[in-house]
Protein backbone atom coordinates (compact mmCIF):
# COMPACT_ATOMS: atom_id res chain seq x y z
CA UNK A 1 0.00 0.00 0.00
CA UNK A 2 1.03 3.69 -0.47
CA UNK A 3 2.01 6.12 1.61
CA UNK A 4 -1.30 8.16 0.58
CA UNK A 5 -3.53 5.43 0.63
CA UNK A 6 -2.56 4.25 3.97
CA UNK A 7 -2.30 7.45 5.55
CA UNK A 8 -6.08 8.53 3.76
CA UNK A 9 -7.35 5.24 5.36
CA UNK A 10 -6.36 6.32 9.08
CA UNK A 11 -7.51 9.68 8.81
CA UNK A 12 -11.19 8.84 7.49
CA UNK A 13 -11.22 6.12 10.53
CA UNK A 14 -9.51 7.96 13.03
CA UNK A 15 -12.46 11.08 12.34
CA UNK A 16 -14.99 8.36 12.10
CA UNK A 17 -14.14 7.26 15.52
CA UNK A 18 -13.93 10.29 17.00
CA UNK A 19 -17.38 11.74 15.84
CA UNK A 20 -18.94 8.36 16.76
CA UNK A 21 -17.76 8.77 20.41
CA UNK A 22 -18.45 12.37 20.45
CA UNK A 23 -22.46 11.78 19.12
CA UNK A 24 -22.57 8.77 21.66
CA UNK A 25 -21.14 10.03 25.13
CA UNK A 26 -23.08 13.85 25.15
CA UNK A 27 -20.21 15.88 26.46
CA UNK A 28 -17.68 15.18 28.77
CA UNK A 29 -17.74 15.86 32.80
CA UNK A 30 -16.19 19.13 33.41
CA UNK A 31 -13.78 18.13 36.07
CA UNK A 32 -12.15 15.17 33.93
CA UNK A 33 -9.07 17.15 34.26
CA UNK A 34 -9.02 16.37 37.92
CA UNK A 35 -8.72 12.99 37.24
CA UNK A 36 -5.47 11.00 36.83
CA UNK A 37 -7.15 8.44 34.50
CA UNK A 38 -7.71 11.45 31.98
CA UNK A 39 -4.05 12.16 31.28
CA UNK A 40 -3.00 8.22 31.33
CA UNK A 41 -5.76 7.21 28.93
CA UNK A 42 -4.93 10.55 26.54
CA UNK A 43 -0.79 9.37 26.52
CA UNK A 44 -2.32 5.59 25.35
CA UNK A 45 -4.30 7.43 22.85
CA UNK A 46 -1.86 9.40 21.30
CA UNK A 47 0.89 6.93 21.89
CA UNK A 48 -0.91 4.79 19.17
CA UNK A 49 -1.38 7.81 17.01
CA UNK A 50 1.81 8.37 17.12
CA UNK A 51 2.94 4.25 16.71
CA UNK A 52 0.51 4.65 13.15
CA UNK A 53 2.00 7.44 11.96
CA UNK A 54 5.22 6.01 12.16
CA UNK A 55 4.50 2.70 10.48
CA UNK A 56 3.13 4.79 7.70
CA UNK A 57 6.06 6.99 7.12
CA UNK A 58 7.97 3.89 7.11
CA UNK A 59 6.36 3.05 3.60
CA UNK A 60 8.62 5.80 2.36
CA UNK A 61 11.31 8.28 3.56
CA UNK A 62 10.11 8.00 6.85
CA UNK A 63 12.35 11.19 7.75
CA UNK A 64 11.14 13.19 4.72
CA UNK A 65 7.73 12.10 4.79
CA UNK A 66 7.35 13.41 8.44
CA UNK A 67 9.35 16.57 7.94
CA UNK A 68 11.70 16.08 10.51
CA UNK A 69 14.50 18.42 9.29
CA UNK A 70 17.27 20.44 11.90
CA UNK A 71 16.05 24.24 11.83
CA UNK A 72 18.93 26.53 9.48
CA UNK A 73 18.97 28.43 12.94
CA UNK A 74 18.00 27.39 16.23
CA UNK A 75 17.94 30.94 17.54
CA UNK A 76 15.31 32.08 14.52
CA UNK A 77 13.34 28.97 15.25
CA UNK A 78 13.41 29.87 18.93
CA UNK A 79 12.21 33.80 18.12
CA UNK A 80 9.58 32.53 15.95
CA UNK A 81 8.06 30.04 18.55
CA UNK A 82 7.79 32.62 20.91
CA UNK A 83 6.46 35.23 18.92
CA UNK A 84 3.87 32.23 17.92
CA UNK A 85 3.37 31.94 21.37
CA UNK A 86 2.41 35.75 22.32
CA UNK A 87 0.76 36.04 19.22
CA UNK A 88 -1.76 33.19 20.02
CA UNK A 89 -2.19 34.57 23.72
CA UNK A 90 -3.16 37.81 22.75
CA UNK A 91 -5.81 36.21 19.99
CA UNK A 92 -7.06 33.83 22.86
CA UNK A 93 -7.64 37.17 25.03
CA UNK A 94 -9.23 38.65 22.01
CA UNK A 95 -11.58 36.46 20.87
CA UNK A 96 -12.17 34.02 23.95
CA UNK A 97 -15.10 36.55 25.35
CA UNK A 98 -16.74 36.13 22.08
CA UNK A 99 -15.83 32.68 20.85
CA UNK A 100 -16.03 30.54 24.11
CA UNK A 101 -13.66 28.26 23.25
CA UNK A 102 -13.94 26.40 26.84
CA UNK A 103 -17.58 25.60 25.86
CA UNK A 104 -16.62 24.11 22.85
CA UNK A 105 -14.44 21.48 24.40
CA UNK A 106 -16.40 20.93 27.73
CA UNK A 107 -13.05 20.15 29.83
CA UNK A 108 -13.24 23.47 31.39
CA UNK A 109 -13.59 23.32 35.54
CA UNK A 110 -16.43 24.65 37.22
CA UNK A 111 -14.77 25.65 40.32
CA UNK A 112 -10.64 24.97 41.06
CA UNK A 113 -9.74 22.35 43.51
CA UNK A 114 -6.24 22.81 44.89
CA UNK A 115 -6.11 19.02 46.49
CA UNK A 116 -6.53 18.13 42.57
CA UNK A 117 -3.63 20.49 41.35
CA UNK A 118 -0.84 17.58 40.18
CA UNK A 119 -3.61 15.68 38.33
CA UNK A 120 -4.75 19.30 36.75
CA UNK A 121 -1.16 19.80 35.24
CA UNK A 122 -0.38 16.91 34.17
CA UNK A 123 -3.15 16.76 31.85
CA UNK A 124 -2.60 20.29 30.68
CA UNK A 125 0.95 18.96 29.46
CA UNK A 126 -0.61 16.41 27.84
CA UNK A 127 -2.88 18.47 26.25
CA UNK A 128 -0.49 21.34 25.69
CA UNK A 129 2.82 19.71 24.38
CA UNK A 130 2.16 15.93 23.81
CA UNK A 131 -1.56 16.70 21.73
CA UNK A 132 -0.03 18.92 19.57
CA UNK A 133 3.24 17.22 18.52
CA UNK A 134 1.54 13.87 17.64
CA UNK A 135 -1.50 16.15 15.43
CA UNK A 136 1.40 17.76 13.83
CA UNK A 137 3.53 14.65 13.16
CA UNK A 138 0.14 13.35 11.59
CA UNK A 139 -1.40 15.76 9.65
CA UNK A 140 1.48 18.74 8.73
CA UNK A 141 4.06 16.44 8.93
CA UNK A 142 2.39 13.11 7.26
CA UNK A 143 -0.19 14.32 5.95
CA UNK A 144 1.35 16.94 3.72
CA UNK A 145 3.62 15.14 2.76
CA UNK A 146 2.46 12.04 1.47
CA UNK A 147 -0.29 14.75 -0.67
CA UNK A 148 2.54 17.19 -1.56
CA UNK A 149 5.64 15.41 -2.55
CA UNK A 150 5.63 13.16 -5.75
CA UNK A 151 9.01 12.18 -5.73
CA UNK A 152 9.23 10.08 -2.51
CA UNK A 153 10.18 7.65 -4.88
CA UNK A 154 13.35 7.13 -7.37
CA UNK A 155 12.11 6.24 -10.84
CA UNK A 156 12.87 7.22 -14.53
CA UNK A 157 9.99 7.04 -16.74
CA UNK A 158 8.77 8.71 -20.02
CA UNK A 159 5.44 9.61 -21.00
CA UNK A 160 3.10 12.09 -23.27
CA UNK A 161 0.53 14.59 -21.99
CA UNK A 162 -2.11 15.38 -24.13
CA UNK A 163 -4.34 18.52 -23.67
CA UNK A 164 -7.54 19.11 -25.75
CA UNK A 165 -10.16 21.80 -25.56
CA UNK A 166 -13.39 20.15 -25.50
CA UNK A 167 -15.92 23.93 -25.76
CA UNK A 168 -15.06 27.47 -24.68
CA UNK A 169 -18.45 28.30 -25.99
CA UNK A 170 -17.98 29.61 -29.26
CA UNK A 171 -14.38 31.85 -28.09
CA UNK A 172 -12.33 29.52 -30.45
CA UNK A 173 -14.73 29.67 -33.09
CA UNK A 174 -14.96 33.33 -33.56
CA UNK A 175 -11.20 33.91 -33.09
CA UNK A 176 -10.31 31.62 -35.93
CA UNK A 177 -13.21 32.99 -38.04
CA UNK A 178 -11.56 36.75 -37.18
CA UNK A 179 -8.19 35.47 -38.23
CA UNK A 180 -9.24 34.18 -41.40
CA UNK A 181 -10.95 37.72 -42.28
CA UNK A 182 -7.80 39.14 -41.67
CA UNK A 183 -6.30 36.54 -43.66
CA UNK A 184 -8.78 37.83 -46.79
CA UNK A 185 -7.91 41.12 -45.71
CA UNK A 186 -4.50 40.91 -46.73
CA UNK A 187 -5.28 39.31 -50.09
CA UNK A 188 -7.37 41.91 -50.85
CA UNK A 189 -4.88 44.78 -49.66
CA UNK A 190 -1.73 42.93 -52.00
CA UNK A 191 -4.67 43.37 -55.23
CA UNK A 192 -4.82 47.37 -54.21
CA UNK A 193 -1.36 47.45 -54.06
CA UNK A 194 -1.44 45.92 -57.65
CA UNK A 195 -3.91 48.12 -58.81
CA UNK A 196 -2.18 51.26 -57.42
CA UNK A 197 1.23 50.02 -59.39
CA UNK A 198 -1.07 49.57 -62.47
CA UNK A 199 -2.43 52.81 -62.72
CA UNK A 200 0.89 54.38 -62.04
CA UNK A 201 2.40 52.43 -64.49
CA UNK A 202 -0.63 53.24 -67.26
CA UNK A 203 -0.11 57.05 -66.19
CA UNK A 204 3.75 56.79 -66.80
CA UNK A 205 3.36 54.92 -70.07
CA UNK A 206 0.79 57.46 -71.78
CA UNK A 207 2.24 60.27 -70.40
CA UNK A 208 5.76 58.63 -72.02
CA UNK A 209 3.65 58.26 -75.41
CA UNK A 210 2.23 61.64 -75.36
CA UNK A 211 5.83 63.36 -74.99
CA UNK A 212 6.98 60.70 -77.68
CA UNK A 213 4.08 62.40 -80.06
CA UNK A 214 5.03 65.58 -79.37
CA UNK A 215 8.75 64.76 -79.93
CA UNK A 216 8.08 63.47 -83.37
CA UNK A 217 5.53 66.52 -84.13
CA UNK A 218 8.29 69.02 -82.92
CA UNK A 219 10.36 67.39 -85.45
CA UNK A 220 8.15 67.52 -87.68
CA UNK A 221 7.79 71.48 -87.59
CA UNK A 222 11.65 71.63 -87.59
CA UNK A 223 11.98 70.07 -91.04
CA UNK A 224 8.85 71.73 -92.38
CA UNK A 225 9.80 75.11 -91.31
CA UNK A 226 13.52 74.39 -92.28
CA UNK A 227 12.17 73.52 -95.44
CA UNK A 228 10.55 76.92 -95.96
CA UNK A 229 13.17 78.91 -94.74
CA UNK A 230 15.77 77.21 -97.03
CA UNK A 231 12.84 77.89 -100.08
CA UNK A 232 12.37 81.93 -98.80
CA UNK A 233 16.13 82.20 -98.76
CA UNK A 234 16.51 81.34 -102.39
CA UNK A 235 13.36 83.71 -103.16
CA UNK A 236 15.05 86.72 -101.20
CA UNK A 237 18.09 85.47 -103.38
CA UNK A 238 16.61 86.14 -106.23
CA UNK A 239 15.03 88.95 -105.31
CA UNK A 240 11.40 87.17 -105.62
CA UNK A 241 11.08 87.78 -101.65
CA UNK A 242 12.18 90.71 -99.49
CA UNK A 243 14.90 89.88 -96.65
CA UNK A 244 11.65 90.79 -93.91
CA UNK A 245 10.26 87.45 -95.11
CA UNK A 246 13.49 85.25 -94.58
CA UNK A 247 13.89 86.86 -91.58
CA UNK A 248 10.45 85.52 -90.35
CA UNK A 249 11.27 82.41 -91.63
CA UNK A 250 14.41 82.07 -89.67
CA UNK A 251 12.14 83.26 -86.60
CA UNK A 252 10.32 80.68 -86.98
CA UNK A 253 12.72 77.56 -87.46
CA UNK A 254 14.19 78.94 -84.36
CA UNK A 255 10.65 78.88 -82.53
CA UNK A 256 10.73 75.46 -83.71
CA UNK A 257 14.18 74.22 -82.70
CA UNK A 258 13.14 75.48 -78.88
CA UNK A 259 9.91 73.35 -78.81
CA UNK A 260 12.29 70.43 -80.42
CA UNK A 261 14.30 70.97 -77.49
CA UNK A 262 11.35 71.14 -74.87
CA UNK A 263 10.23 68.02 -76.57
CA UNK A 264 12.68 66.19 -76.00
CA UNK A 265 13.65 67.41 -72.23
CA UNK A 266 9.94 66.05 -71.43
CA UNK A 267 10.24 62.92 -73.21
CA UNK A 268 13.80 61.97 -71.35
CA UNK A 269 12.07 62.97 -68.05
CA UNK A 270 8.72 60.58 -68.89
CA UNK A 271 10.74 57.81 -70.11
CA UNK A 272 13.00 58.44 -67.15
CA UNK A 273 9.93 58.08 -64.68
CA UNK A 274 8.43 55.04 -66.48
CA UNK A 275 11.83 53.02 -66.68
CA UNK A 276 11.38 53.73 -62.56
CA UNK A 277 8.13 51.86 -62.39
CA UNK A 278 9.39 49.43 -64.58
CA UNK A 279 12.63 48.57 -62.19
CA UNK A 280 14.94 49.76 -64.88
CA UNK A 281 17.96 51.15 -62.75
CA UNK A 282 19.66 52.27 -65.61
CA UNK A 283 18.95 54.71 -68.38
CA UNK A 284 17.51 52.71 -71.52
CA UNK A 285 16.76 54.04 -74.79
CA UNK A 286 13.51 52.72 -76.51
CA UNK A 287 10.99 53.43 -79.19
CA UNK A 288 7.18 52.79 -77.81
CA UNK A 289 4.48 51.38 -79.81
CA UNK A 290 1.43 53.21 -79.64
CA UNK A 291 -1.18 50.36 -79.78
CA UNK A 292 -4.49 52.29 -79.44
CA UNK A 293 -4.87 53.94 -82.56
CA UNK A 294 -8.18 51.75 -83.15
CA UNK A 295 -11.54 54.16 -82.87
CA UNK A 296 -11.85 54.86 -79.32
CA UNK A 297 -15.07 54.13 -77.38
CA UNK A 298 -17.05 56.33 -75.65
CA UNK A 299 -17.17 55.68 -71.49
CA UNK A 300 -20.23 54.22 -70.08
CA UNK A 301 -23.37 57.01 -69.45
CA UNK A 302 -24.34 55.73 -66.67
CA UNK A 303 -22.41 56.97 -63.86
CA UNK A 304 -24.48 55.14 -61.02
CA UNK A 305 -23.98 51.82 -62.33
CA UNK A 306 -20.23 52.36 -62.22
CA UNK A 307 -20.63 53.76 -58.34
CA UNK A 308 -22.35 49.77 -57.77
CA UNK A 309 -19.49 48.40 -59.74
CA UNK A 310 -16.77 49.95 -57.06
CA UNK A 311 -18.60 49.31 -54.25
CA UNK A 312 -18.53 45.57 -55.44
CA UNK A 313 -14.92 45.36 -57.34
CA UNK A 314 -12.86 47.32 -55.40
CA UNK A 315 -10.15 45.68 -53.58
CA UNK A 316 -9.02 48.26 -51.38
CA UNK A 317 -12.79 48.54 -49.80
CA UNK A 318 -13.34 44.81 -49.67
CA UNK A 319 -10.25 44.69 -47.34
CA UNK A 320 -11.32 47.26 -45.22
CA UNK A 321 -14.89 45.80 -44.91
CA UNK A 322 -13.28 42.30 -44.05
CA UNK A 323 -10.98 44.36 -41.33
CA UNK A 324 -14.22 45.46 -39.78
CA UNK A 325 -15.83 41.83 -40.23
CA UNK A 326 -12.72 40.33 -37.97
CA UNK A 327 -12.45 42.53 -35.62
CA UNK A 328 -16.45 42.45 -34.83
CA UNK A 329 -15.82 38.32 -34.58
CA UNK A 330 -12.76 39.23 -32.09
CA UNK A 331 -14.96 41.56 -30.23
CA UNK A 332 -17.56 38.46 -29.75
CA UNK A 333 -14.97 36.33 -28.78
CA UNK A 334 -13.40 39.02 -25.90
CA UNK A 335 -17.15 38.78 -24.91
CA UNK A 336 -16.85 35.23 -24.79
CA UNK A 337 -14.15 35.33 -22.31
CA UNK A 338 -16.82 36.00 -19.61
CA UNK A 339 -17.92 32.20 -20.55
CA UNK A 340 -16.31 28.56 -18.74
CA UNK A 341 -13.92 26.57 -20.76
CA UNK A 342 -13.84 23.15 -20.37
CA UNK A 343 -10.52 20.76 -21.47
CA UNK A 344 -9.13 17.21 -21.42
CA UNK A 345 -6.05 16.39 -20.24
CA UNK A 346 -4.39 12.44 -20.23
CA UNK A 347 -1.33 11.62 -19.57
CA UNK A 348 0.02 7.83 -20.14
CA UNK A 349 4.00 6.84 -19.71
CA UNK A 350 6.14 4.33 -18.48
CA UNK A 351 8.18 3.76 -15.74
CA UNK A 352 11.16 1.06 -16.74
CA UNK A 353 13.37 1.96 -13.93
CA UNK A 354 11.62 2.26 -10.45
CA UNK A 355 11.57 1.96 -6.84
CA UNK A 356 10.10 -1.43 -5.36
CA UNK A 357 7.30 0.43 -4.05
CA UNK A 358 6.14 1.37 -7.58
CA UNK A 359 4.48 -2.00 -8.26
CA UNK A 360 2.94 -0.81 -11.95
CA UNK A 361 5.52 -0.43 -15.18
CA UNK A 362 2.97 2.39 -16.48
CA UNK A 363 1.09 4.96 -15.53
CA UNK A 364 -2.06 6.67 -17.12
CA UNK A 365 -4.29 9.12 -16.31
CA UNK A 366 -7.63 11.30 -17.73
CA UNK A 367 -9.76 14.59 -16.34
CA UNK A 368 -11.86 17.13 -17.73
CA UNK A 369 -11.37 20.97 -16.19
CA UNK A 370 -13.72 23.72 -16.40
CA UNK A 371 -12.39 26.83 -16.06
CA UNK A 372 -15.09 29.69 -14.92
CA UNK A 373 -13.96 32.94 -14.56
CA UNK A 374 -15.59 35.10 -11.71
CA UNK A 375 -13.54 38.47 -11.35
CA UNK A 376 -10.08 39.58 -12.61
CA UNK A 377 -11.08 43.54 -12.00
CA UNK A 378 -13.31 43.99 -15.04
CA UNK A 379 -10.32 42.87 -17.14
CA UNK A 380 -12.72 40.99 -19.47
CA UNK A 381 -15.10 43.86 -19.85
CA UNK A 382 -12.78 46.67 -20.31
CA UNK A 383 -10.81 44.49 -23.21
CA UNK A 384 -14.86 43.65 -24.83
CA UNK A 385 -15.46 47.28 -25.25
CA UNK A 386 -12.24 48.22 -26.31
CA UNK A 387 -12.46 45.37 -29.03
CA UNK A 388 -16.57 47.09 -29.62
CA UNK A 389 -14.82 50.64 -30.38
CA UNK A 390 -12.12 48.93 -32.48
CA UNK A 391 -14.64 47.98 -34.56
CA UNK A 392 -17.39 51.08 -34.35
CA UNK A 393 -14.47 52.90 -35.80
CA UNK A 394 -13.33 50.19 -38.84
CA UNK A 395 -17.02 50.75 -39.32
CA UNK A 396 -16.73 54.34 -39.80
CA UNK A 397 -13.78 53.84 -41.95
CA UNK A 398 -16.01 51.69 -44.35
CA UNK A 399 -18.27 54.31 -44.36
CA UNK A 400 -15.99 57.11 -45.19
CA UNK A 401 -14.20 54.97 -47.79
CA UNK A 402 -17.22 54.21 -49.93
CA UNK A 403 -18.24 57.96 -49.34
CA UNK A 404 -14.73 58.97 -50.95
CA UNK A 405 -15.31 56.08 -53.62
CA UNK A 406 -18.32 57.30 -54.85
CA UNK A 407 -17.16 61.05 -55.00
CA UNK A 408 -14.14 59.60 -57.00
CA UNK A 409 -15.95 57.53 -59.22
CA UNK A 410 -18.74 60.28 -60.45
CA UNK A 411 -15.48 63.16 -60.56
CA UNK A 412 -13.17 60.60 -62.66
CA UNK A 413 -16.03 59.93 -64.96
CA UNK A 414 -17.21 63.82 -65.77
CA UNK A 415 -12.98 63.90 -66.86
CA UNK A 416 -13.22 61.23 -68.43
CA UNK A 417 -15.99 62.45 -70.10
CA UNK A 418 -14.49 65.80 -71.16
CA UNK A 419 -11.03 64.37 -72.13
CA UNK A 420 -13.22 62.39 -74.85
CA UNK A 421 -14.80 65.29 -76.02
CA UNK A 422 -11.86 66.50 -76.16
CA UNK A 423 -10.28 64.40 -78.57
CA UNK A 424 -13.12 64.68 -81.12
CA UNK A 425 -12.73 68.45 -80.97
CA UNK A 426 -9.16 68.43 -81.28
CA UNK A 427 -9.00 66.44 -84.00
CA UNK A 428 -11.97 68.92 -86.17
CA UNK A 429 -9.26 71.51 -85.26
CA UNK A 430 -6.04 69.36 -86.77
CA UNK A 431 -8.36 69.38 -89.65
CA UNK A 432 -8.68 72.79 -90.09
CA UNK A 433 -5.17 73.85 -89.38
CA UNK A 434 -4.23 71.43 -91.70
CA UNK A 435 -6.48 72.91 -94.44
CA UNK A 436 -5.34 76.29 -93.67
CA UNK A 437 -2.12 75.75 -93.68
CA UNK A 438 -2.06 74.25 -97.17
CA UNK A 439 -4.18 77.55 -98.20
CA UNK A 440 -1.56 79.36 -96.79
CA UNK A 441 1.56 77.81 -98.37
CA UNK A 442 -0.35 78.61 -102.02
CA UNK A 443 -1.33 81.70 -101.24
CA UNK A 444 2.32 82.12 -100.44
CA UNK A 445 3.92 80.48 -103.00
CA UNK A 446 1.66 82.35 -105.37
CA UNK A 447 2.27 85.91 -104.01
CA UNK A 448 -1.22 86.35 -102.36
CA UNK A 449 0.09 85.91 -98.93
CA UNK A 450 2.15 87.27 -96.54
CA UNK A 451 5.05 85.55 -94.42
CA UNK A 452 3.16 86.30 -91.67
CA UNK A 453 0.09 84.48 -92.70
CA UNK A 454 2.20 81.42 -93.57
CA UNK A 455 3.88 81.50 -90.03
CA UNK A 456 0.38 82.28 -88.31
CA UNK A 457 -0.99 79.01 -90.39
CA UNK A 458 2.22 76.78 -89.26
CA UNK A 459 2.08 77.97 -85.87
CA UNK A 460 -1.74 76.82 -85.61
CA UNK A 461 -1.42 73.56 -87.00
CA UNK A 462 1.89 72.70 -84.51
CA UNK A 463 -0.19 73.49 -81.98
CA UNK A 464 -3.34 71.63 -83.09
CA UNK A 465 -0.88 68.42 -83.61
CA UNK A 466 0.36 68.58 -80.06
CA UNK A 467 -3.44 69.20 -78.68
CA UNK A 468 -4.53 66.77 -80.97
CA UNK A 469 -1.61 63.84 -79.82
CA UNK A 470 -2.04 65.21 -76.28
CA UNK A 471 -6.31 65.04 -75.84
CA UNK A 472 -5.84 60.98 -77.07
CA UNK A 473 -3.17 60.37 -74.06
CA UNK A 474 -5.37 62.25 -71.38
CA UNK A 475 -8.73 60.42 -72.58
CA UNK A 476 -6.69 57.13 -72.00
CA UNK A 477 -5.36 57.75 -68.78
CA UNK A 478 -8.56 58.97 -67.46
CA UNK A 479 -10.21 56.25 -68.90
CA UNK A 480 -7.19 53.90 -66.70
CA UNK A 481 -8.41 56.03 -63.48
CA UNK A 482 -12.02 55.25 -64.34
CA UNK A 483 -10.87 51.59 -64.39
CA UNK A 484 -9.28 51.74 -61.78
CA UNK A 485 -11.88 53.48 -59.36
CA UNK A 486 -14.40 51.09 -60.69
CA UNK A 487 -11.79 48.33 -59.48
CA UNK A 488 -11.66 46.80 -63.24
């Protein structure tokens, strides 16, 4: 038999016994202490206590089990026994005239009996010093520890310990559901990212293609107006043209060779700005193929359907409308902290090397907890409602984004809009500067018009070439920002 077992078993007798007497004799005669048989049949009584006690701790350490261990100092030990001592004196004092303690034993005398004084002692030593060391040799001494120390015994052994949440009432559940919205969250925030990069690559690239038009229309006017000076030099050579008109001309090819050079510094600086977005460290030269010179459509006219179509498409609101959707799961489960858990645990092992007393090779064992909280200082209900403003406040976010979204959608579309009226205008005006300019060059070359009607003429169309090349690149990257605030 154990240690625990054994010393369990006297315990639950030993109380048995001593209620059973207690219910079966009334209480005792007052002057029992007056009697010799009192203190000679209270030694017997403890004497076998004490004889049990130490066949029990005999089943282990005995010395270890009984906590029978030399003080570290004697003179401590001896200052702490007698500031026990007061201590308990001045709490008898204190609470004997409302406790009664002497009516809860019955031994107390009615009246003192000098001729009776030896027999009155000796049972108060008994009582006082022999009582007390045999209670504490059983129960602080045993008794703790044969419940308090496991390793009474040598052994090696191995073993696993599994643990296994049976319910915490829906806690677990709505903390994995809020991690796997932020999960989604995430997803959607890397596709904004991508659509951000998109639409700053789409700006870079049109805006490269628009200064790549206007580079080739500024050359363009440089070898058309070069041309014509070259053609009113040889007139003024021959005296057909005054020297006012080649000066004019050479005005002009100058005007020219300035907008070349303009041209080209804001070509460099777009292609510079697109080879950026493109991870292109180093400088590289490259010719761009303009691939949208197909008809271009019209946007769509209805600007509410494309206000639906964000609110459904676009990635950057989905993922902060699945931010809001965790952290309203995480606030239910912080309110689900005021709710019990309950868990398995098992443990099973073997024990190949071990004691004698260790009669099993294995061990095993199984229990369910329940954990119910009751109070931690509002902990729990401060962290609920911060984890209910968290989310009132995502909420207000969602709001405030789809407010923003719609205002963004409905502004992108009037440009977008415009920019494609734009291009239909600009290109009635190409026509017409082109048509002017060739009645301008006749008139010219026939001697009905001026120099300065020639150059007014070239000057127009240049510019109608450049608005022309630079409506078709706006209309397409507004039409890319319509896209993109419609998350397309």
């Amino acid at each position: 038999m154990s240690p625990l077992a054994a010393w369990t078993t006297f315990v639950v007798a030993f109380a048995s016994l001593s209620y059973a007497v207690r219910f079966t004799d009334g209480k005792p005669d007052p002057n029992v202490l007056y009697e010799w048989s009192t203190a000679a049949n209270a030694l017997i009584q403890y004497a076998v206590i004490a004889l049990i006690v130490y066949a029990i701790a005999g089943l282990g350490q005995r010395r270890m089990l009984l906590a029978l261990r030399r003080p570290t100092s004697w003179w401590v030990a001896l200052r702490v026994s007698v500031a026990i001592g007061i201590g308990m004196a001045v709490l008898s004092g204190v609470l004997g005239p409302v406790l009664h303690p002497g009516r809860e034993q019955g031994v107390t005398p009615d009246v003192w009996r000098p001729s009776h004084a030896a027999e009155y002692v000796v049972n108060g030593l008994v009582i006082c010093i022999v009582a007390p060391v045999v209670e504490e040799l059983a129960f602080r001494g045993l008794g703790y520890g044969v419940l308090n120390n496991p390793s009474v015994f040598e052994r090696a052994g191995a073993g696993v310990t599994i643990a296994q949440l049976i319910t915490d009432f829906g806690r677990t559940r709505n903390l994995v559901a809020s991690a796997g919205l932020r999960e989604k969250a995430q997803q959607e925030s890397a596709l904004a990212t991508a659509a951000d990069v998109t639409l700053a690559v789409d700006e870079a690239f049109y805006a490269a293609l628009s200064a790549q038009a206007q580079l080739m229309v500024a050359q363009q006017t440089v070898d058309t107006r070069q041309t014509t000076a070259d053609q009113v030099r040889a007139l003024a050579q021959a005296k057909l043209r005054s020297d006012l008109d080649l000066s004019f001309a050479n005005v002009n090819l100058a005007q020219a060779k300035l907008l070349l050079l303009d041209a080209q510094n804001r070509k460099d600086a777009a292609f510079t700005s697109l080879n950026e977005l493109l991870g292109m460290e180093k400088q590289a030269i490259y010719l761009l193929v303009d691939e949208s010179n197909r008809t271009l459509t019209e946007p769509s006219s209805n600007e509410e359907d494309l206000v639906r179509q964000a609110f459904r498409s676009r990635p950057d609101l989905a993922a902060l409308d699945d931010q809001f959707q965790s952290q309203k799961r995480f606030a239910r489960a912080e309110h689900d902290l005021n709710r019990p858990a309950v868990s398995a645990l098992g443990a099973v092992g073997g024990t190949p090397v071990r004691a004698d007393q260790i009669t099993s090779s294995w061990y095993g064992a199984v229990g369910v907890n329940m954990s119910i909280p009751i109070f931690n200082g509002f902990l729990f209900s401060a962290r609920a409602q911060e984890a209910d403003y968290r989310a009132s406040a995502l909420q207000a976010q969602v709001h405030d984004l789809r407010d923003r979204i719609a205002r963004d959608v409905r502004i992108t579309w009037l440009q977008t809009n415009t920019a494609f009226q734009r291009v239909t205008v600009t290109a009635q005006l190409l026509q017409q500067a082109n048509l002017a300019l060739d009645l301008a060059q006749t008139r010219y070359k026939l001697g009905l018009g001026s120099i300065v009607e020639l150059s007014q003429a070239q000057l127009q169309q240049t510019d109608a070439q450049i608005g022309n090349s630079t409506a078709k690149y706006e209309y397409l990257t507004s039409l890319s920002r319509l896209k993109y605030q419609t998350g397309q």
